[in-house]
N, C-alpha and C. Protein backbone atom coordinates (compact mmCIF):
# COMPACT_ATOMS: atom_id res chain seq x y z
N UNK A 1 84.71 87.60 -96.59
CA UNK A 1 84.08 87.00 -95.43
C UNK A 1 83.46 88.13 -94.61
N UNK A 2 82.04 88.02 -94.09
CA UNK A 2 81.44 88.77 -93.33
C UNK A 2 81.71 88.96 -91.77
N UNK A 3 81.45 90.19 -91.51
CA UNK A 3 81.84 90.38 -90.23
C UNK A 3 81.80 89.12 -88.99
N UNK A 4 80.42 88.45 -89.25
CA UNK A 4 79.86 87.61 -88.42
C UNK A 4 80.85 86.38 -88.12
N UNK A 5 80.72 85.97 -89.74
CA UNK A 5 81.65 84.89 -89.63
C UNK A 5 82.94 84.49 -89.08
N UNK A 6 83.37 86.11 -89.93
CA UNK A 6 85.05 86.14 -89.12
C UNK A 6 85.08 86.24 -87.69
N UNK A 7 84.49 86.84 -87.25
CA UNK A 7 84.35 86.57 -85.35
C UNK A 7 83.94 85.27 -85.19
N UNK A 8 82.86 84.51 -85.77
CA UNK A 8 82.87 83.41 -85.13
C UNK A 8 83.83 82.15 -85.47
N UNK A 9 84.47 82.44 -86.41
CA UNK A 9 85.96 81.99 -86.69
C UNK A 9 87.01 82.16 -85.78
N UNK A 10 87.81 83.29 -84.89
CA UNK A 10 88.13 83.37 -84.27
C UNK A 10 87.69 82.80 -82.98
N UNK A 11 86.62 82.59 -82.44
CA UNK A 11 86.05 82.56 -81.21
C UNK A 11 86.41 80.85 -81.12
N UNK A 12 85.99 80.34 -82.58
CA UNK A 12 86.04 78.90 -82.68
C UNK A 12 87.94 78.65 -82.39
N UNK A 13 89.06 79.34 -83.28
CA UNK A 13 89.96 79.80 -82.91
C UNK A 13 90.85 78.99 -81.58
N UNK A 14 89.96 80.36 -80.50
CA UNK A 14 90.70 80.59 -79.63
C UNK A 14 89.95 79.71 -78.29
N UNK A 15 88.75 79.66 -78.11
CA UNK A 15 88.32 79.15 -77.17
C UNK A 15 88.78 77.17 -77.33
N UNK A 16 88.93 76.67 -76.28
CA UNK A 16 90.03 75.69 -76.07
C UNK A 16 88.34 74.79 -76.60
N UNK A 17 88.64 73.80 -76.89
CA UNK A 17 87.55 72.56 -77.12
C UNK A 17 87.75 71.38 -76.31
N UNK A 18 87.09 71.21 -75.24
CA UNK A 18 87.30 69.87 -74.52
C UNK A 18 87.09 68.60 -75.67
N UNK A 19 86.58 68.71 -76.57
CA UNK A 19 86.57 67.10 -77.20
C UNK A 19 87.56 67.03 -78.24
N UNK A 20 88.47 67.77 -78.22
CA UNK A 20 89.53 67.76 -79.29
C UNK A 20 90.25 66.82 -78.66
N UNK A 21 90.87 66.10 -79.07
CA UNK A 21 92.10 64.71 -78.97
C UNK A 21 93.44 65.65 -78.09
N UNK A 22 93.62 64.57 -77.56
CA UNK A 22 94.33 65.42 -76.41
C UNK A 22 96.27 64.88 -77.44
N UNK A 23 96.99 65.64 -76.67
CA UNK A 23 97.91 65.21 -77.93
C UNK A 23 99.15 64.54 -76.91
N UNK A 24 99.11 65.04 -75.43
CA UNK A 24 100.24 64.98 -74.57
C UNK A 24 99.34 63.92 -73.49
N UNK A 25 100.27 62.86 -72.61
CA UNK A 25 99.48 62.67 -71.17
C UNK A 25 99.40 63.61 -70.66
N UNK A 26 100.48 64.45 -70.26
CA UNK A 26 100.36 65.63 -69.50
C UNK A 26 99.23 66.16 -69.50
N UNK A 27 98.62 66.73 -71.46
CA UNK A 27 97.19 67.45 -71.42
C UNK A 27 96.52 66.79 -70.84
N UNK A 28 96.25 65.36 -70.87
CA UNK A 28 95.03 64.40 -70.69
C UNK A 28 94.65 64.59 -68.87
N UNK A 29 96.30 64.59 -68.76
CA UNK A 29 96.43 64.31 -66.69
C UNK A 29 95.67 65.50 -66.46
N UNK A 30 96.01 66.65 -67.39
CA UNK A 30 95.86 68.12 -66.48
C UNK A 30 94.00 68.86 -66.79
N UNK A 31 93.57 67.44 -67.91
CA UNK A 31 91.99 67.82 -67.88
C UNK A 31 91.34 66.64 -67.00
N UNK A 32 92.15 66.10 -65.83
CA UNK A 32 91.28 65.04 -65.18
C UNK A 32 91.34 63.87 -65.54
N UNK A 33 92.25 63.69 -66.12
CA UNK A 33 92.44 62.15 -66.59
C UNK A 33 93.31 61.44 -65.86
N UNK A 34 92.91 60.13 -65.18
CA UNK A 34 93.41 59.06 -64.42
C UNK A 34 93.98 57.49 -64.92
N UNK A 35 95.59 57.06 -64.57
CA UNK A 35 95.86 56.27 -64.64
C UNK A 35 95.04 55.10 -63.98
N UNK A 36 94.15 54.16 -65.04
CA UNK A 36 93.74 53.01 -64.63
C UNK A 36 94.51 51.89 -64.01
N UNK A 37 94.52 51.72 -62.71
CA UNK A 37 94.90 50.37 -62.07
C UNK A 37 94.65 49.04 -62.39
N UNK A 38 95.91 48.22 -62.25
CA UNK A 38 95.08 47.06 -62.41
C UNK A 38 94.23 46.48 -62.49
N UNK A 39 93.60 46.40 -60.85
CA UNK A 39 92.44 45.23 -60.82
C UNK A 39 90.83 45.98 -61.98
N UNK A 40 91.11 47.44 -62.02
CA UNK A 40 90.17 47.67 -63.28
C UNK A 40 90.95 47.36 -64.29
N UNK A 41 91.50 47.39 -64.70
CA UNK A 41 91.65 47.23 -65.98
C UNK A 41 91.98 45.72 -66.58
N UNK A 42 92.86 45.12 -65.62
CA UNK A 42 91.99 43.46 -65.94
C UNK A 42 90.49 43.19 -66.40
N UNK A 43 89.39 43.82 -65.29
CA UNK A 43 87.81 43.57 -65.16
C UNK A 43 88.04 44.10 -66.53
N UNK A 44 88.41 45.16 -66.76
CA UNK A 44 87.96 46.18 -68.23
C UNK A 44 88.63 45.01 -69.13
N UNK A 45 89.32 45.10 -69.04
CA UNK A 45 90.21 44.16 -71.12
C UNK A 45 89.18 43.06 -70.90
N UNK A 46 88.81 42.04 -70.04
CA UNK A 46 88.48 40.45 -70.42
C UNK A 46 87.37 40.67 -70.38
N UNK A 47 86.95 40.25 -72.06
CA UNK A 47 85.85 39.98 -72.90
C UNK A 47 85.57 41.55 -73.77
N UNK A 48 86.23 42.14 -73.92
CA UNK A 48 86.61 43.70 -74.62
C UNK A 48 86.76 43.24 -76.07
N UNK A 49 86.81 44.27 -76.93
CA UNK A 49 86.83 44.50 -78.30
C UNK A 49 87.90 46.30 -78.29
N UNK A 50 89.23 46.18 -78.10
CA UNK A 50 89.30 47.57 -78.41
C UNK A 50 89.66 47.93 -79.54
N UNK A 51 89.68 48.75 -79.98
CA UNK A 51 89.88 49.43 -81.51
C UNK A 51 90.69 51.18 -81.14
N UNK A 52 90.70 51.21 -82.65
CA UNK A 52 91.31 53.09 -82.37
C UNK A 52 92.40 53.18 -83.38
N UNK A 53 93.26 54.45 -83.23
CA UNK A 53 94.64 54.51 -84.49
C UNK A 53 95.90 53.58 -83.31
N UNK A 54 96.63 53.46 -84.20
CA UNK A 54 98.12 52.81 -83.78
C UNK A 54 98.90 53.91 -83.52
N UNK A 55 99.80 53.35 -82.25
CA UNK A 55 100.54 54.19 -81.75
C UNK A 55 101.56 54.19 -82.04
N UNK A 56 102.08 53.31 -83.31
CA UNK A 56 103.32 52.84 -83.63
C UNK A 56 103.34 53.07 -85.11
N UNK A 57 102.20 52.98 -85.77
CA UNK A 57 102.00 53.39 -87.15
C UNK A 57 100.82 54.19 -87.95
N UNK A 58 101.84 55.47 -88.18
CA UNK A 58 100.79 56.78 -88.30
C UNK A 58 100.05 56.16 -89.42
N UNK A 59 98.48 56.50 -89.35
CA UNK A 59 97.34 56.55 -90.12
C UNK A 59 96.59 54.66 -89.85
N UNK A 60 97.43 53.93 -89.36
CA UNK A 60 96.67 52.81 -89.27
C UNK A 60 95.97 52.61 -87.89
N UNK A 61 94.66 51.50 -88.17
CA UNK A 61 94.42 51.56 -86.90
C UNK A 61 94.03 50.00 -86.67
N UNK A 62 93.91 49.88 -85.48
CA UNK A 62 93.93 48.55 -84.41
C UNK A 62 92.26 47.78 -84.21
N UNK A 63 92.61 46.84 -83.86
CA UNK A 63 91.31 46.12 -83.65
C UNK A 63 91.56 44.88 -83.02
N UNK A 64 91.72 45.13 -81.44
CA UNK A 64 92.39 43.76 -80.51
C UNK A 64 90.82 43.09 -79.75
N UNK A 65 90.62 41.43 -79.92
CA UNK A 65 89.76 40.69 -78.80
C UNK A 65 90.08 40.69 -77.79
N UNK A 66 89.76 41.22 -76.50
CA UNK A 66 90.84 40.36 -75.70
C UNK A 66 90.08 39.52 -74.71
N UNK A 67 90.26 38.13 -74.05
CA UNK A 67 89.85 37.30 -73.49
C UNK A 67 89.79 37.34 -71.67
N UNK A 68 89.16 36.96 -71.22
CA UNK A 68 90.02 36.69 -69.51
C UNK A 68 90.63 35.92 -69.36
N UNK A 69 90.73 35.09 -70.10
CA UNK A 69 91.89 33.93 -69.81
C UNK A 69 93.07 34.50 -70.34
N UNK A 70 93.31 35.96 -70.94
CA UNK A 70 94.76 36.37 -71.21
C UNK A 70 95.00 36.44 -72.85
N UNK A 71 93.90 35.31 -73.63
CA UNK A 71 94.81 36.07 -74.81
C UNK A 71 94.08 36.58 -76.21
N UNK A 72 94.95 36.84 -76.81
CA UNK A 72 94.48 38.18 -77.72
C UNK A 72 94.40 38.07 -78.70
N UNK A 73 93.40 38.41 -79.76
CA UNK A 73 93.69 38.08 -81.44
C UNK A 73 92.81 39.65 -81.48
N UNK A 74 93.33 39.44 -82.90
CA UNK A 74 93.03 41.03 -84.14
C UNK A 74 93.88 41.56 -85.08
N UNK A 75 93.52 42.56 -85.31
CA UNK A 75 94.76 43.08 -86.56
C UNK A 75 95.14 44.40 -86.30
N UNK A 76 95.55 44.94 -86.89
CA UNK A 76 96.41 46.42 -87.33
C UNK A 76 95.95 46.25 -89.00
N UNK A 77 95.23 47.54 -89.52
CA UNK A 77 94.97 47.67 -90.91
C UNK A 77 95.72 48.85 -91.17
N UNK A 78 96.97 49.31 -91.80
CA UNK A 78 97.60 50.00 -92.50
C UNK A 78 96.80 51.38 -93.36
N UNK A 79 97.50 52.32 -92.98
CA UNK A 79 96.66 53.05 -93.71
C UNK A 79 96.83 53.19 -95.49
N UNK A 80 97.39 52.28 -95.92
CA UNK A 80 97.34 51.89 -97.58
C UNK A 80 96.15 50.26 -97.53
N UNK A 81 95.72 50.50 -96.22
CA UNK A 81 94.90 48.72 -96.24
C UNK A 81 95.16 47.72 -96.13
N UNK A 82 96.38 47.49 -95.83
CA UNK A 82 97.41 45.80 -95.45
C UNK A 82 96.39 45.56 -93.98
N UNK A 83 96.76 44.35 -94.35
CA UNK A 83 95.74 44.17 -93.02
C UNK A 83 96.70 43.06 -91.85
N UNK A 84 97.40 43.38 -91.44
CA UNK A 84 98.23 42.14 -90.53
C UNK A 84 97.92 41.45 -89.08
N UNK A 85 96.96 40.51 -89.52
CA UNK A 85 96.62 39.83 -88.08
C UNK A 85 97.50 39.04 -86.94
N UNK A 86 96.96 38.93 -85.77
CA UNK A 86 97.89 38.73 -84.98
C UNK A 86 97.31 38.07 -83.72
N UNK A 87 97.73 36.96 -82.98
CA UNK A 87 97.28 36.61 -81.76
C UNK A 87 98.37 36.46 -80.78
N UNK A 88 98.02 36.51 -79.56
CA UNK A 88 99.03 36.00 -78.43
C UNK A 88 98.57 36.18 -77.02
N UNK A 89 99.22 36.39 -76.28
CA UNK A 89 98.63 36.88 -74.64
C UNK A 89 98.81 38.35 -74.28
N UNK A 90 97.78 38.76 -73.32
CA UNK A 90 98.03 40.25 -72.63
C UNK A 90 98.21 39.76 -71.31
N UNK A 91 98.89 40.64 -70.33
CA UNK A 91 99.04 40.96 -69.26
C UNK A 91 98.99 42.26 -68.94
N UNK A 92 98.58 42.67 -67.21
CA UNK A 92 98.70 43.70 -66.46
C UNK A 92 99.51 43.70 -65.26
N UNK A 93 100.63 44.28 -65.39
CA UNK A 93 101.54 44.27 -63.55
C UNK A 93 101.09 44.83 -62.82
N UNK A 94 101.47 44.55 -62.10
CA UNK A 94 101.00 45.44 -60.67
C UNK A 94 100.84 46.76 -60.73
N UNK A 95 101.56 47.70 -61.84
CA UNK A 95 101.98 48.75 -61.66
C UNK A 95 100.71 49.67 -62.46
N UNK A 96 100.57 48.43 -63.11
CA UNK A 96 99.04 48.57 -64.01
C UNK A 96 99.24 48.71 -65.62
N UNK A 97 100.67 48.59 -65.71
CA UNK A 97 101.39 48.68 -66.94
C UNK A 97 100.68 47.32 -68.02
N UNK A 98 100.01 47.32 -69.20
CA UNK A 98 99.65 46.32 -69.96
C UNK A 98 100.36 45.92 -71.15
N UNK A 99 100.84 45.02 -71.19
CA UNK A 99 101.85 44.21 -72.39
C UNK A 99 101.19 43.32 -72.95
N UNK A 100 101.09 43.36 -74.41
CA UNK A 100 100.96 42.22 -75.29
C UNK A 100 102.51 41.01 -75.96
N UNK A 101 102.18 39.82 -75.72
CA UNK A 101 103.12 39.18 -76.47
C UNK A 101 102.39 38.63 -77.48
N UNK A 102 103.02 39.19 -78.79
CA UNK A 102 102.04 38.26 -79.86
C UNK A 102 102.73 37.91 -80.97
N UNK A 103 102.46 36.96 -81.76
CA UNK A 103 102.67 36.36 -82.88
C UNK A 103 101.98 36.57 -84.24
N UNK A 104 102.58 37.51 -85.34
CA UNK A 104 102.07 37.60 -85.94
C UNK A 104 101.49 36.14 -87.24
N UNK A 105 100.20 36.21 -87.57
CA UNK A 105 99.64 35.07 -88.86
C UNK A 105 100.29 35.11 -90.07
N UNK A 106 101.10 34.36 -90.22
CA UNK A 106 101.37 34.34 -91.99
C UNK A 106 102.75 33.75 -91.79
N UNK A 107 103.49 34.89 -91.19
CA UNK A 107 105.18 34.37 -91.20
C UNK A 107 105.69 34.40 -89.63
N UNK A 108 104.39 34.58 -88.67
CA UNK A 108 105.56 33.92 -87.35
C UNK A 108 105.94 35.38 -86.85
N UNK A 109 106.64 36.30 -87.43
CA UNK A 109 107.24 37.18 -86.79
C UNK A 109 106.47 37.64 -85.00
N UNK A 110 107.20 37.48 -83.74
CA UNK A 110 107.06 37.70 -82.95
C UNK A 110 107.23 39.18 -83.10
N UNK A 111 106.02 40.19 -82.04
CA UNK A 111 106.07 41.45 -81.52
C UNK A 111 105.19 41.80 -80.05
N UNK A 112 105.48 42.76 -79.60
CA UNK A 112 105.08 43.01 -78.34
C UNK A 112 104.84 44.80 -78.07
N UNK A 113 104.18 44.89 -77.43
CA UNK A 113 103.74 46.35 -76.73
C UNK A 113 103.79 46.55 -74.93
N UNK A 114 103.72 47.45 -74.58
CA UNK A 114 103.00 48.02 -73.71
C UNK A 114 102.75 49.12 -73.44
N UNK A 115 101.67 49.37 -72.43
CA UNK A 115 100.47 50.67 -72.64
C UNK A 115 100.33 50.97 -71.00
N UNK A 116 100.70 52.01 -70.83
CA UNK A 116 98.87 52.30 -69.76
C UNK A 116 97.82 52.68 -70.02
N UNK A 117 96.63 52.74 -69.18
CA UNK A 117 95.51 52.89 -70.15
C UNK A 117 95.23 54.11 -69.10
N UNK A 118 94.47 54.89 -69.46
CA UNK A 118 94.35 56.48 -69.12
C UNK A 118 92.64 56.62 -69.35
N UNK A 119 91.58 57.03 -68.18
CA UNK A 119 90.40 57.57 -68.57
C UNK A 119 89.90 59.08 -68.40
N UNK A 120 89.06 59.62 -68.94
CA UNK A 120 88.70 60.78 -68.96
C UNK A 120 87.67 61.49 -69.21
N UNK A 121 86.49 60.87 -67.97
CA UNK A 121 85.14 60.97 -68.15
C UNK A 121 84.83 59.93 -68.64
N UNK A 122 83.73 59.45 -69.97
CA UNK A 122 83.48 58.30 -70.40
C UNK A 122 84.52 58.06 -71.94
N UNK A 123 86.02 58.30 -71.77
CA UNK A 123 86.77 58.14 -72.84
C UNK A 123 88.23 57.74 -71.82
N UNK A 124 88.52 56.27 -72.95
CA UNK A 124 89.97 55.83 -72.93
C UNK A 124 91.16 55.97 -73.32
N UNK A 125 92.03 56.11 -73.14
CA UNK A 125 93.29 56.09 -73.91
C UNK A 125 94.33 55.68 -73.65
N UNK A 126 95.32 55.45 -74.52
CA UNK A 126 96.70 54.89 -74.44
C UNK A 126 97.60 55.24 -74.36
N UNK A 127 98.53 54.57 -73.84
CA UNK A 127 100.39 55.79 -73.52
C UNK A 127 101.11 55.02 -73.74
N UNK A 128 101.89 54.79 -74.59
CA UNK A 128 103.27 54.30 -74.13
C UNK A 128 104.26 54.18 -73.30
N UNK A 129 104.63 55.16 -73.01
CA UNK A 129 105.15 54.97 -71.55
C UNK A 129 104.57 56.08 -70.42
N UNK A 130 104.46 56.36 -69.38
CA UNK A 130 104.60 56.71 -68.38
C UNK A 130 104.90 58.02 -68.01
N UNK A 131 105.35 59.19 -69.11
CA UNK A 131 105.73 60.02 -68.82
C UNK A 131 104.99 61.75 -69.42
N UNK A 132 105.00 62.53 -68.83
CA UNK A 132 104.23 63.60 -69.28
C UNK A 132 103.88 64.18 -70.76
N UNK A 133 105.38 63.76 -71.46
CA UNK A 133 105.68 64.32 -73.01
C UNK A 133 104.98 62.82 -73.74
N UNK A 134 104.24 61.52 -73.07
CA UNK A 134 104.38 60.56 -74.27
C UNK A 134 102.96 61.17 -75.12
N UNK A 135 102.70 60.70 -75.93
CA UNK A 135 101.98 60.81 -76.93
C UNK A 135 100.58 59.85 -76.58
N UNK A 136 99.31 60.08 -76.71
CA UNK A 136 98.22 59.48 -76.34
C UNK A 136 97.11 59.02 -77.55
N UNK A 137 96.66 58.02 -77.26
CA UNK A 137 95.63 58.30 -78.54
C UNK A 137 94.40 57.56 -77.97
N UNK A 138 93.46 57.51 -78.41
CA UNK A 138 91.91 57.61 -77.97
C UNK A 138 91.78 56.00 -78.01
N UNK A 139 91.37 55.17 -77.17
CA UNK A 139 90.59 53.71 -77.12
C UNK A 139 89.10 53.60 -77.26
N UNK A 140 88.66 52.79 -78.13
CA UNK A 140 86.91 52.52 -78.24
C UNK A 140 86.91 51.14 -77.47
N UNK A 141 86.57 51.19 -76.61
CA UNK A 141 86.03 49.96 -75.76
C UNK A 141 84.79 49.49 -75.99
N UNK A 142 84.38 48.03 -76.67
CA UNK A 142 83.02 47.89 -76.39
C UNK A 142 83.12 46.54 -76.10
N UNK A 143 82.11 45.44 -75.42
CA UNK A 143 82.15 44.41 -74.95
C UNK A 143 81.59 43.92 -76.12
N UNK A 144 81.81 42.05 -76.49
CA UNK A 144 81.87 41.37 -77.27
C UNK A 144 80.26 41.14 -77.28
């Protein structure tokens, strides 16, 4: 490898990249990223399409409708390709905390989540809970 390269290997390295996936809330909080409140994030979910990876199952990813009248259909596609659809209701508390109750299609099995939703410039994301160490992952928001 030539001189050139190898420096600009390092440089790539070491200098931090704002569009790299943030991995902590903490990182997300400490590049300017804000817990979304309720009354946005009601306006935001009803009539939304979000998508992105699962926060519950590494390599698959999500694909939720969600309505203003509260409720929700889509799937989770597995990263071997199972595809498990699912409908039910969302809510937001006061606290701004968002929960799904849903029912999965085929056999019934009831499941549930909740999220806060986190922005950062013109990018969304998700938390599980509330706390500096949780784990975040990126939301695609687009309207129906």
């Amino acid at each position: 490898m030539n001189t050139l390269k190898r420096c600009l290997l390092l440089v790539a390295l070491l200098v931090p990249n704002s569009a790299q996936a943030q991995e902590s809330l903490g990182e997300l909080v400490s590049q300017g990223g804000r817990k979304i409140e309720r009354e946005e994030l009601v306006e935001l979910l009803s009539g939304l399409v979000m998508t992105g990876d699962s926060l519950n199952n590494p390599g698959a990813i999500i694909h939720f409708e969600y309505e203003g009248d509260g409720s929700v259909a889509g799937f989770t596609r597995t990263a071997d390709g199972r595809e498990f659809r699912s409908k039910g209701k969302w809510t937001v508390d006061a606290t701004g905390k968002f929960c799904r109750d849903m029912i999965r299609d085929g056999n019934g099995t009831r499941w549930g989540d909740c999220r806060f939703f986190y922005r950062l410039n013109e990018g969304y994301f998700a938390s599980d809970p509330d706390n500096p160490s949780a784990k975040v992952e990126k939301r695609v928001f687009t309207k129906k």
